[in-house]
N, C-alpha and C. Protein backbone atom coordinates (compact mmCIF):
# COMPACT_ATOMS: atom_id res chain seq x y z
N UNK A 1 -0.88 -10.21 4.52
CA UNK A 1 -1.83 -10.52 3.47
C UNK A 1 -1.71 -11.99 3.10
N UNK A 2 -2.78 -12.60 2.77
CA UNK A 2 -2.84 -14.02 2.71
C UNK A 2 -2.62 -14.38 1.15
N UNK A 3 -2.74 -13.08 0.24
CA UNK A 3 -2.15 -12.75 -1.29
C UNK A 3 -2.77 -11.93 -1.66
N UNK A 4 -1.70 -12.03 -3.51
CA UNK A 4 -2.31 -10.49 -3.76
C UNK A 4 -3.55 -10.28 -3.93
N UNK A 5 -4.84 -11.20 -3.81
CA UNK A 5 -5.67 -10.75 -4.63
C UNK A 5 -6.64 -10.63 -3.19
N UNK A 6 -6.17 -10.75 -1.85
CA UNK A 6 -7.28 -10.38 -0.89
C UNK A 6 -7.61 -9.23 -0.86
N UNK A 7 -9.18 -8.91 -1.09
CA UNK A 7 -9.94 -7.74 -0.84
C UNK A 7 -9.61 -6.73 0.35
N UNK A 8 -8.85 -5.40 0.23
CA UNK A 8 -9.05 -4.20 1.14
C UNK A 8 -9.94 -3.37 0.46
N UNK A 9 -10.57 -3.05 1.60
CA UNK A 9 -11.40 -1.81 1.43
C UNK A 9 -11.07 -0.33 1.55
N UNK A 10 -11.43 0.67 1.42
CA UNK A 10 -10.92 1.78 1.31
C UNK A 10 -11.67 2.60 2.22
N UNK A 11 -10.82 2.77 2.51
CA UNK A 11 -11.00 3.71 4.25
C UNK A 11 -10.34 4.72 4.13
N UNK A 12 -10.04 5.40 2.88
CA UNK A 12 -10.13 6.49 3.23
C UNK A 12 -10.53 8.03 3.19
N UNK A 13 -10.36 9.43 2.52
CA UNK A 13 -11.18 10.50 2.62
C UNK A 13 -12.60 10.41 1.88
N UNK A 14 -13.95 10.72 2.23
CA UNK A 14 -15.06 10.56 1.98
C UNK A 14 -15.33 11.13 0.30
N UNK A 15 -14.05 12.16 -0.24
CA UNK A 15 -13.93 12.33 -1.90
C UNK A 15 -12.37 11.97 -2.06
N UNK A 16 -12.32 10.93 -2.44
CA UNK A 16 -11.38 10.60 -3.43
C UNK A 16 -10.67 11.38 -4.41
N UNK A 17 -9.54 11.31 -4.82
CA UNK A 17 -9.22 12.01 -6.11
C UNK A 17 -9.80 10.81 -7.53
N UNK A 18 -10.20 9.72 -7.08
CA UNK A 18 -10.77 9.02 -7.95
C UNK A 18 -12.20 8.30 -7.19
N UNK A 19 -13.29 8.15 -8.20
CA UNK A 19 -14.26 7.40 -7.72
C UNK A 19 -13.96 5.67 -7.52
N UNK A 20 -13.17 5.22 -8.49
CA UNK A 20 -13.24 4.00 -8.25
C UNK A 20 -12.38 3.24 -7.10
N UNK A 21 -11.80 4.09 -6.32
CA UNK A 21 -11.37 4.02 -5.19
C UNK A 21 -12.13 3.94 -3.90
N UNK A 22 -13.32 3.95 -3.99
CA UNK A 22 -14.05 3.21 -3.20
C UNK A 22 -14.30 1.75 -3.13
N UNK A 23 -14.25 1.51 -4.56
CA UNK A 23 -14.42 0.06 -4.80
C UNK A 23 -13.16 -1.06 -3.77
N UNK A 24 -13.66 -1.84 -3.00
CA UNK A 24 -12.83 -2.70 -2.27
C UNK A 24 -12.08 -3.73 -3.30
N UNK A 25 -10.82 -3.96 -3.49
CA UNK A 25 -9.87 -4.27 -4.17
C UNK A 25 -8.84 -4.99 -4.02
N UNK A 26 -7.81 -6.20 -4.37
CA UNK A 26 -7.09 -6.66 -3.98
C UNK A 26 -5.46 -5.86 -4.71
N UNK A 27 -4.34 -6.05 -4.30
CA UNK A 27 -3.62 -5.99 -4.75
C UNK A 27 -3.33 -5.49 -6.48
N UNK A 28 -3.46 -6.43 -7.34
CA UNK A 28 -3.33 -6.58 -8.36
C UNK A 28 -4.54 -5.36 -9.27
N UNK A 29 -5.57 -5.28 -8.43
CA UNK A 29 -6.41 -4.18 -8.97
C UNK A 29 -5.76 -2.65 -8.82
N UNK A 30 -5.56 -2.84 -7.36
CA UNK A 30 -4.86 -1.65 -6.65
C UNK A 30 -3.65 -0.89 -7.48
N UNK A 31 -2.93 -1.74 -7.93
CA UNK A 31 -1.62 -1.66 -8.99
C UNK A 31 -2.42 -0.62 -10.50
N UNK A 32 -3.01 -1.28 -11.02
CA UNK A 32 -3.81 -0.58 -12.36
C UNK A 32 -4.67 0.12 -11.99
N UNK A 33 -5.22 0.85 -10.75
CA UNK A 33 -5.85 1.97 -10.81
C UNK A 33 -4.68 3.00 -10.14
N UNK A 34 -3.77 2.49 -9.80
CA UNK A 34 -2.69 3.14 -8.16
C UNK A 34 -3.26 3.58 -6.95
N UNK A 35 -4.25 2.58 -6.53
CA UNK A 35 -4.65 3.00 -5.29
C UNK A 35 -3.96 2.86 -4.12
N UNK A 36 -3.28 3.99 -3.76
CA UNK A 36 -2.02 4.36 -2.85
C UNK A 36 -2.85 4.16 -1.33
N UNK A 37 -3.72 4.39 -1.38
CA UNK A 37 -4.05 4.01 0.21
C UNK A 37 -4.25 2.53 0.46
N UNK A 38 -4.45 2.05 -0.64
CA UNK A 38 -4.32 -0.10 -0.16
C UNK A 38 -2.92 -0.17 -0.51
N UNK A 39 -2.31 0.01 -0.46
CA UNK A 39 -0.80 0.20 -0.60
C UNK A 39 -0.60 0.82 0.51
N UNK A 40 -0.95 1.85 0.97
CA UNK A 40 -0.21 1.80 2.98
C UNK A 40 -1.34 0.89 4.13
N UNK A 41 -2.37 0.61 3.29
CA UNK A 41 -3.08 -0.41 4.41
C UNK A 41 -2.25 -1.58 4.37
N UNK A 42 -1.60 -2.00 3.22
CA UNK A 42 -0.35 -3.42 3.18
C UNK A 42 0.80 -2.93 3.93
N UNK A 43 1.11 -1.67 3.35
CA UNK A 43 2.38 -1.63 4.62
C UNK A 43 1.72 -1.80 6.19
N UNK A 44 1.16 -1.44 6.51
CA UNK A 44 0.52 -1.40 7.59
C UNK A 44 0.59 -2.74 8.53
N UNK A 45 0.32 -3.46 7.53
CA UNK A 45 -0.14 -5.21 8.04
C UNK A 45 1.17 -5.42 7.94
N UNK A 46 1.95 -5.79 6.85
CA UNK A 46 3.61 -5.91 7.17
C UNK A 46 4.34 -5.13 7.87
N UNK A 47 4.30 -3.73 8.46
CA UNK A 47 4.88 -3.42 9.61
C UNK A 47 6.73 -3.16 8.64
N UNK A 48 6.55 -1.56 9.60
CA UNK A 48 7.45 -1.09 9.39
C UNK A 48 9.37 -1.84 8.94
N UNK A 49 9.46 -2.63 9.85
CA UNK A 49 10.71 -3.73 10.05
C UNK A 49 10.66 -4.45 8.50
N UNK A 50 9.24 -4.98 8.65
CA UNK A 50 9.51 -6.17 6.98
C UNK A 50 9.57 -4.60 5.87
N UNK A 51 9.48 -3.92 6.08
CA UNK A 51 9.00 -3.25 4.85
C UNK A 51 10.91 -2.74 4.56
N UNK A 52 11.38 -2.08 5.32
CA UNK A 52 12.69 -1.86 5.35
C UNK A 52 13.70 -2.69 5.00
N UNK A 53 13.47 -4.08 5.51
CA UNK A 53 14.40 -4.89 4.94
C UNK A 53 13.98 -5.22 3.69
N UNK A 54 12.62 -5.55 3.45
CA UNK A 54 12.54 -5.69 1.80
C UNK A 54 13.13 -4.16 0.63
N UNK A 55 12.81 -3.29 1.12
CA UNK A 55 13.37 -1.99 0.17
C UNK A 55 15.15 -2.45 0.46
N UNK A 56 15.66 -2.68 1.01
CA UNK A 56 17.10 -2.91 1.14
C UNK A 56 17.41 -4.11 0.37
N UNK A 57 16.57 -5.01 0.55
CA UNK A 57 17.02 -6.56 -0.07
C UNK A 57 16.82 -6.37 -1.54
N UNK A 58 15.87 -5.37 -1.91
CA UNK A 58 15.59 -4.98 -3.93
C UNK A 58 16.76 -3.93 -4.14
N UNK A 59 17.33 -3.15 -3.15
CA UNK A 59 17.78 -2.25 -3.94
C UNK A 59 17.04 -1.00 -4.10
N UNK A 60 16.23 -0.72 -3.59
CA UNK A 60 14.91 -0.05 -4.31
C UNK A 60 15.59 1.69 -3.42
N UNK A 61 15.38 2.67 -4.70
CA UNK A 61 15.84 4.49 -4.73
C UNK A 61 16.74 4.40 -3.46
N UNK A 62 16.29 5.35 -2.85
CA UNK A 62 17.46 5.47 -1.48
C UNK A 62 17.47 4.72 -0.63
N UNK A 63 16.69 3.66 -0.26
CA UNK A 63 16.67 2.81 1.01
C UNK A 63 16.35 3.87 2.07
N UNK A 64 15.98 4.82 2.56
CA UNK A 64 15.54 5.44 3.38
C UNK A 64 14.04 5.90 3.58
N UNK A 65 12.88 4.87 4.13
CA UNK A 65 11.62 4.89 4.06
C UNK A 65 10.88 5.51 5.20
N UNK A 66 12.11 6.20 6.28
CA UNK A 66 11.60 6.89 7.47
C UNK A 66 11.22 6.46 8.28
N UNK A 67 10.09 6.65 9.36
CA UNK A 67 10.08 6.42 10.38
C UNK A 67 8.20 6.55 10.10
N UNK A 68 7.54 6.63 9.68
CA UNK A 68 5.94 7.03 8.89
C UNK A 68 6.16 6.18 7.19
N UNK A 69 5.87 4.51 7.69
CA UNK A 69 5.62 4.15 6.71
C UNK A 69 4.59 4.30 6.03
N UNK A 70 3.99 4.84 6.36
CA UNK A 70 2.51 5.25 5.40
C UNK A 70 2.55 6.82 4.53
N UNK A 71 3.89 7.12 4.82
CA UNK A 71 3.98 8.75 4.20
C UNK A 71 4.46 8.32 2.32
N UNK A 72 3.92 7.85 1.52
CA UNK A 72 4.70 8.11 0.68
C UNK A 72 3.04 8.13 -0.47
């Protein structure tokens, strides 16, 4: 991502558990609605490797993020 505020779009199921989750969104929007699927389209682009060492380098719950970074 080139930052937080670049526009993803939402790609994903055709009903939402929310409507405004269609709306294409950067980061910082994504956060105050919790749109969890632009949150694994970022993991996605950072790739499994950066994502692991960053949960290790914060500290962050168990450090164990699997092998399906997009499962959470």
């Amino acid at each position: 991502m080139a930052s937080v505020d670049e526009v993803i779009s939402y790609t994903g199921d055709a009903n939402p558990l929310m409507w405004e989750w269609f709306e294409p969104i950067g980061l910082r929007g994504a956060m105050r609605l919790s749109k969890v699927l632009q949150y694994q389209e970022i993991v996605r682009r950072i790739a499994l490797v950066l994502m692991r060492d960053a949960i290790h380098r914060l500290g962050y719950g168990n450090q164990q993020i699997g092998r399906y970074v997009t499962s959470f």
